[in-house]
N, C-alpha and C. Protein backbone atom coordinates (compact mmCIF):
# COMPACT_ATOMS: atom_id res chain seq x y z
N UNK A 1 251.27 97.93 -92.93
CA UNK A 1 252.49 97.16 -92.80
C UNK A 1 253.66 97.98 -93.32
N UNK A 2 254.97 97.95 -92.43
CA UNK A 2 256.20 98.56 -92.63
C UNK A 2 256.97 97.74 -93.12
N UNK A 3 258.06 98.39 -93.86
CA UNK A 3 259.38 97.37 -93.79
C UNK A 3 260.30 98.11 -93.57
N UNK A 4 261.41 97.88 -92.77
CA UNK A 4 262.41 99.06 -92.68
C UNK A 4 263.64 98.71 -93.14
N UNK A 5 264.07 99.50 -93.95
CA UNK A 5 265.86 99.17 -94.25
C UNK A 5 266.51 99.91 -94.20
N UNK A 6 267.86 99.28 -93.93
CA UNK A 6 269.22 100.23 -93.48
C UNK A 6 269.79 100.36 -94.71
N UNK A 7 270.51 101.76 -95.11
CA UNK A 7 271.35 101.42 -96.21
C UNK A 7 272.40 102.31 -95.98
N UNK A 8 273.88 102.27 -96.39
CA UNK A 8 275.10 102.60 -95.49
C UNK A 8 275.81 102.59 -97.04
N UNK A 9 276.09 104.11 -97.66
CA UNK A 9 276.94 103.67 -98.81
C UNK A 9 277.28 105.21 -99.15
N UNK A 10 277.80 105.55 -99.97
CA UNK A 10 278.59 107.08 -100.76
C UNK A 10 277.16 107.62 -101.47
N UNK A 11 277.07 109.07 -101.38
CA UNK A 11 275.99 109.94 -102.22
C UNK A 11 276.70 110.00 -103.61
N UNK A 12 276.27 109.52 -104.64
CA UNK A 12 276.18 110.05 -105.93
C UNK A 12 276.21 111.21 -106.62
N UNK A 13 275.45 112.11 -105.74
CA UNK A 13 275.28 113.33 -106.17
C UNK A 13 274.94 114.39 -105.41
N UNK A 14 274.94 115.84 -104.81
CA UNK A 14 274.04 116.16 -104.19
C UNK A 14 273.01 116.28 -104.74
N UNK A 15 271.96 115.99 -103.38
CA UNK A 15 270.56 116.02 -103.46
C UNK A 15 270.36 117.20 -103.86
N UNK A 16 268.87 117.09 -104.65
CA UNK A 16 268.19 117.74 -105.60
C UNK A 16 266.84 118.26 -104.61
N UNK A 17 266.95 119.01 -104.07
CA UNK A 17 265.38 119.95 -103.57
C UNK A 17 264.59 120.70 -104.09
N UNK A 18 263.00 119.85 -104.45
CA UNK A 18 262.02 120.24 -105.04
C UNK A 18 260.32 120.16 -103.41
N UNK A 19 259.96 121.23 -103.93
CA UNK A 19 258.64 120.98 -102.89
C UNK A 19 257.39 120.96 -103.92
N UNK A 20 256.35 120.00 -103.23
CA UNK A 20 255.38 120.04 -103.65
C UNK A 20 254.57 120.73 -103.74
N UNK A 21 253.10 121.16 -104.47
CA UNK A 21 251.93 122.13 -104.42
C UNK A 21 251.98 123.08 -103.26
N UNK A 22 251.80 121.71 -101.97
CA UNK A 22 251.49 122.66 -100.73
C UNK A 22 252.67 123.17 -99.78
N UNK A 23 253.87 123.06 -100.59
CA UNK A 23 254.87 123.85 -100.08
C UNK A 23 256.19 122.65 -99.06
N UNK A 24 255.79 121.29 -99.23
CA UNK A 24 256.52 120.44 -99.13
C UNK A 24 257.94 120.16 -99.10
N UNK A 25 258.90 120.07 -98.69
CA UNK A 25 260.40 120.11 -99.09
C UNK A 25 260.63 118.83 -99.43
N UNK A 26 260.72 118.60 -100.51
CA UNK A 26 261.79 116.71 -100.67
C UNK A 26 262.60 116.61 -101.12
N UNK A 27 263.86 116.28 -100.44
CA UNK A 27 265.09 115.71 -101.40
C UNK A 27 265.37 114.46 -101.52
N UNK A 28 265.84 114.19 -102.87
CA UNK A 28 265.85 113.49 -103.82
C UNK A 28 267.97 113.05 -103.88
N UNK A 29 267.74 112.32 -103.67
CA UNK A 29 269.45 112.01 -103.87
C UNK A 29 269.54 109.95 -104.02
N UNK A 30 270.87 110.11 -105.14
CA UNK A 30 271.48 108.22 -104.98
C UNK A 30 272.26 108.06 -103.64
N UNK A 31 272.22 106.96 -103.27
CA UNK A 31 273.17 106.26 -102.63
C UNK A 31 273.51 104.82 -103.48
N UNK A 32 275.19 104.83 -103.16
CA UNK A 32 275.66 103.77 -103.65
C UNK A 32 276.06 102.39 -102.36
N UNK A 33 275.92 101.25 -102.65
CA UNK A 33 276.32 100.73 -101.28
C UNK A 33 277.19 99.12 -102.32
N UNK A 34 278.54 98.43 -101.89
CA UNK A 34 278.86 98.00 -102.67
C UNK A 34 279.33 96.64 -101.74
N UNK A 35 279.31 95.34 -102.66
CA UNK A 35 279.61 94.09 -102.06
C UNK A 35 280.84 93.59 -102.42
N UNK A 36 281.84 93.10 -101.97
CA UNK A 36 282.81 92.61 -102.83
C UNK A 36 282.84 91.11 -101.95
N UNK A 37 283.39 90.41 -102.57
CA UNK A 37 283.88 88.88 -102.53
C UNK A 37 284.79 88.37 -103.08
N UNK A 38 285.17 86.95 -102.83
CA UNK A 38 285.97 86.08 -103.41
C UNK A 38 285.53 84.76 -103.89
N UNK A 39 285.21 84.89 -105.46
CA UNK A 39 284.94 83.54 -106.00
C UNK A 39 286.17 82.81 -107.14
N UNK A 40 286.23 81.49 -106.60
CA UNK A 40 287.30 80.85 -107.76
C UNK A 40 288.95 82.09 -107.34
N UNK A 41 288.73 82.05 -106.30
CA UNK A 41 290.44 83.08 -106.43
C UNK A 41 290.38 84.06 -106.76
N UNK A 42 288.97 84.93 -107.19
CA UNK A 42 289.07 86.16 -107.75
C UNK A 42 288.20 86.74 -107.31
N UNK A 43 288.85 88.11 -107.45
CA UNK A 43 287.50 89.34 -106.63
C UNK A 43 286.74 89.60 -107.36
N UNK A 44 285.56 89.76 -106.82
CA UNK A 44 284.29 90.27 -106.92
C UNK A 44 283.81 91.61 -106.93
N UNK A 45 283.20 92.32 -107.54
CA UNK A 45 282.77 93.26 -106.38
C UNK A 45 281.52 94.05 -107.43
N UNK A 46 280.01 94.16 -106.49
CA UNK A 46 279.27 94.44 -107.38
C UNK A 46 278.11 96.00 -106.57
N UNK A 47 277.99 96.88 -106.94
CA UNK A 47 277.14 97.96 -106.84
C UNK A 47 275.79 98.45 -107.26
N UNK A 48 275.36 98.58 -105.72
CA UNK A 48 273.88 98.90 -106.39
C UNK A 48 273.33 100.06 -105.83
N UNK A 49 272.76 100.69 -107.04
CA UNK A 49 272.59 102.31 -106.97
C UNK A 49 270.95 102.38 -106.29
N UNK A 50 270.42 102.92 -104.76
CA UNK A 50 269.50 103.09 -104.48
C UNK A 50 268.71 105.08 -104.42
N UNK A 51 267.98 104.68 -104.96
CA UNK A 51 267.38 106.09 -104.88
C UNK A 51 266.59 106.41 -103.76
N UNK A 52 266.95 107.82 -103.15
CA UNK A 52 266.18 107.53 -101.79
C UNK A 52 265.61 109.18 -101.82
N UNK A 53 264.35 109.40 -101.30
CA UNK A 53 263.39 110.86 -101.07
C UNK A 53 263.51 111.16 -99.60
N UNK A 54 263.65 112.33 -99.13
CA UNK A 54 263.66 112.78 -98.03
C UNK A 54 262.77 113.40 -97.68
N UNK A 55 261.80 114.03 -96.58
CA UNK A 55 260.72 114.38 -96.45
C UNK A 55 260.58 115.80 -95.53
N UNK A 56 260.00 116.92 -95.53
CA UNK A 56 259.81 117.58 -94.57
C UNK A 56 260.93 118.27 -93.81
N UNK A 57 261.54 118.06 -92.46
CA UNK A 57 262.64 118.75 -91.84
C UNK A 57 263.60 118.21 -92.28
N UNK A 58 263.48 116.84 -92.37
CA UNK A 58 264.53 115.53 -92.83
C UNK A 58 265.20 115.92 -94.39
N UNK A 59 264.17 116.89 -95.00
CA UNK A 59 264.76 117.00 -96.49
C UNK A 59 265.60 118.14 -96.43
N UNK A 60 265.53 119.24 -95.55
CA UNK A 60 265.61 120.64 -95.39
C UNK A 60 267.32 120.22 -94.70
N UNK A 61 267.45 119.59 -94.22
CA UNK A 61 268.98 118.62 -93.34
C UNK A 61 269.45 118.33 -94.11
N UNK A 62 269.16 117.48 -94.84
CA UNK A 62 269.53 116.49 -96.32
C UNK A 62 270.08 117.52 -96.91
N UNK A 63 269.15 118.35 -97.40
CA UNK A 63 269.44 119.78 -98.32
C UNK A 63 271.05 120.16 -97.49
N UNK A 64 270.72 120.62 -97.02
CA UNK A 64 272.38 121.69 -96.18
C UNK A 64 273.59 120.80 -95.92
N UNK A 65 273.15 119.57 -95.30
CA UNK A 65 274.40 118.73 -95.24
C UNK A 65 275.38 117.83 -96.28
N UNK A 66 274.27 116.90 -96.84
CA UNK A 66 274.85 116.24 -97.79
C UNK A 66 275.60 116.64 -99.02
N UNK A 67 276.67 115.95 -99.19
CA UNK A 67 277.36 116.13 -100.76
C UNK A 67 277.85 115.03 -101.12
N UNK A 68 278.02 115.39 -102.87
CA UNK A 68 278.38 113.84 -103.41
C UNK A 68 279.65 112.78 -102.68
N UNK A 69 279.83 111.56 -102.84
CA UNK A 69 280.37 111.67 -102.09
C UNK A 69 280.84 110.92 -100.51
N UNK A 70 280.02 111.72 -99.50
CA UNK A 70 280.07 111.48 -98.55
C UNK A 70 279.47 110.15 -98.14
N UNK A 71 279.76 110.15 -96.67
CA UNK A 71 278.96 108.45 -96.90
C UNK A 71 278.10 108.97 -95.84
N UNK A 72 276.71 107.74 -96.18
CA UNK A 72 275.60 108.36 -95.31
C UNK A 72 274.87 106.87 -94.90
């Protein structure tokens, strides 16, 4: 069983590339994604920091493109 989610927000940091034993590429980077509202006349607005791993070619992309920052 899958679950899939979208997440749409600013990098934190650039990603961090580490490979595993067998020569693996993963990057490692935050995304921020943020809600704002209006309660009682007043704004809202609240952030939540997701950590996300990249895998294989997908990390090696990750690696070269991303910076803090940007939105992804």
């Amino acid at each position: 069983m899958y679950q899939k989610v979208i997440i749409i927000g600013n990098l934190g940091g650039d990603p961090t590339m580490r490979y595993t034993a067998d020569g693996t590429p993963v990057a490692s980077f935050s995304v921020a994604t943020s809600e704002k509202w209006t309660k009682d006349g007043e704004r809202q607005e609240r952030t939540t920091w997701w950590k996300v791993s990249a895998w294989r070619k997908t990390a090696e992309i990750c690696n070269e493109w991303l910076r803090k920052g940007k939105q992804v």
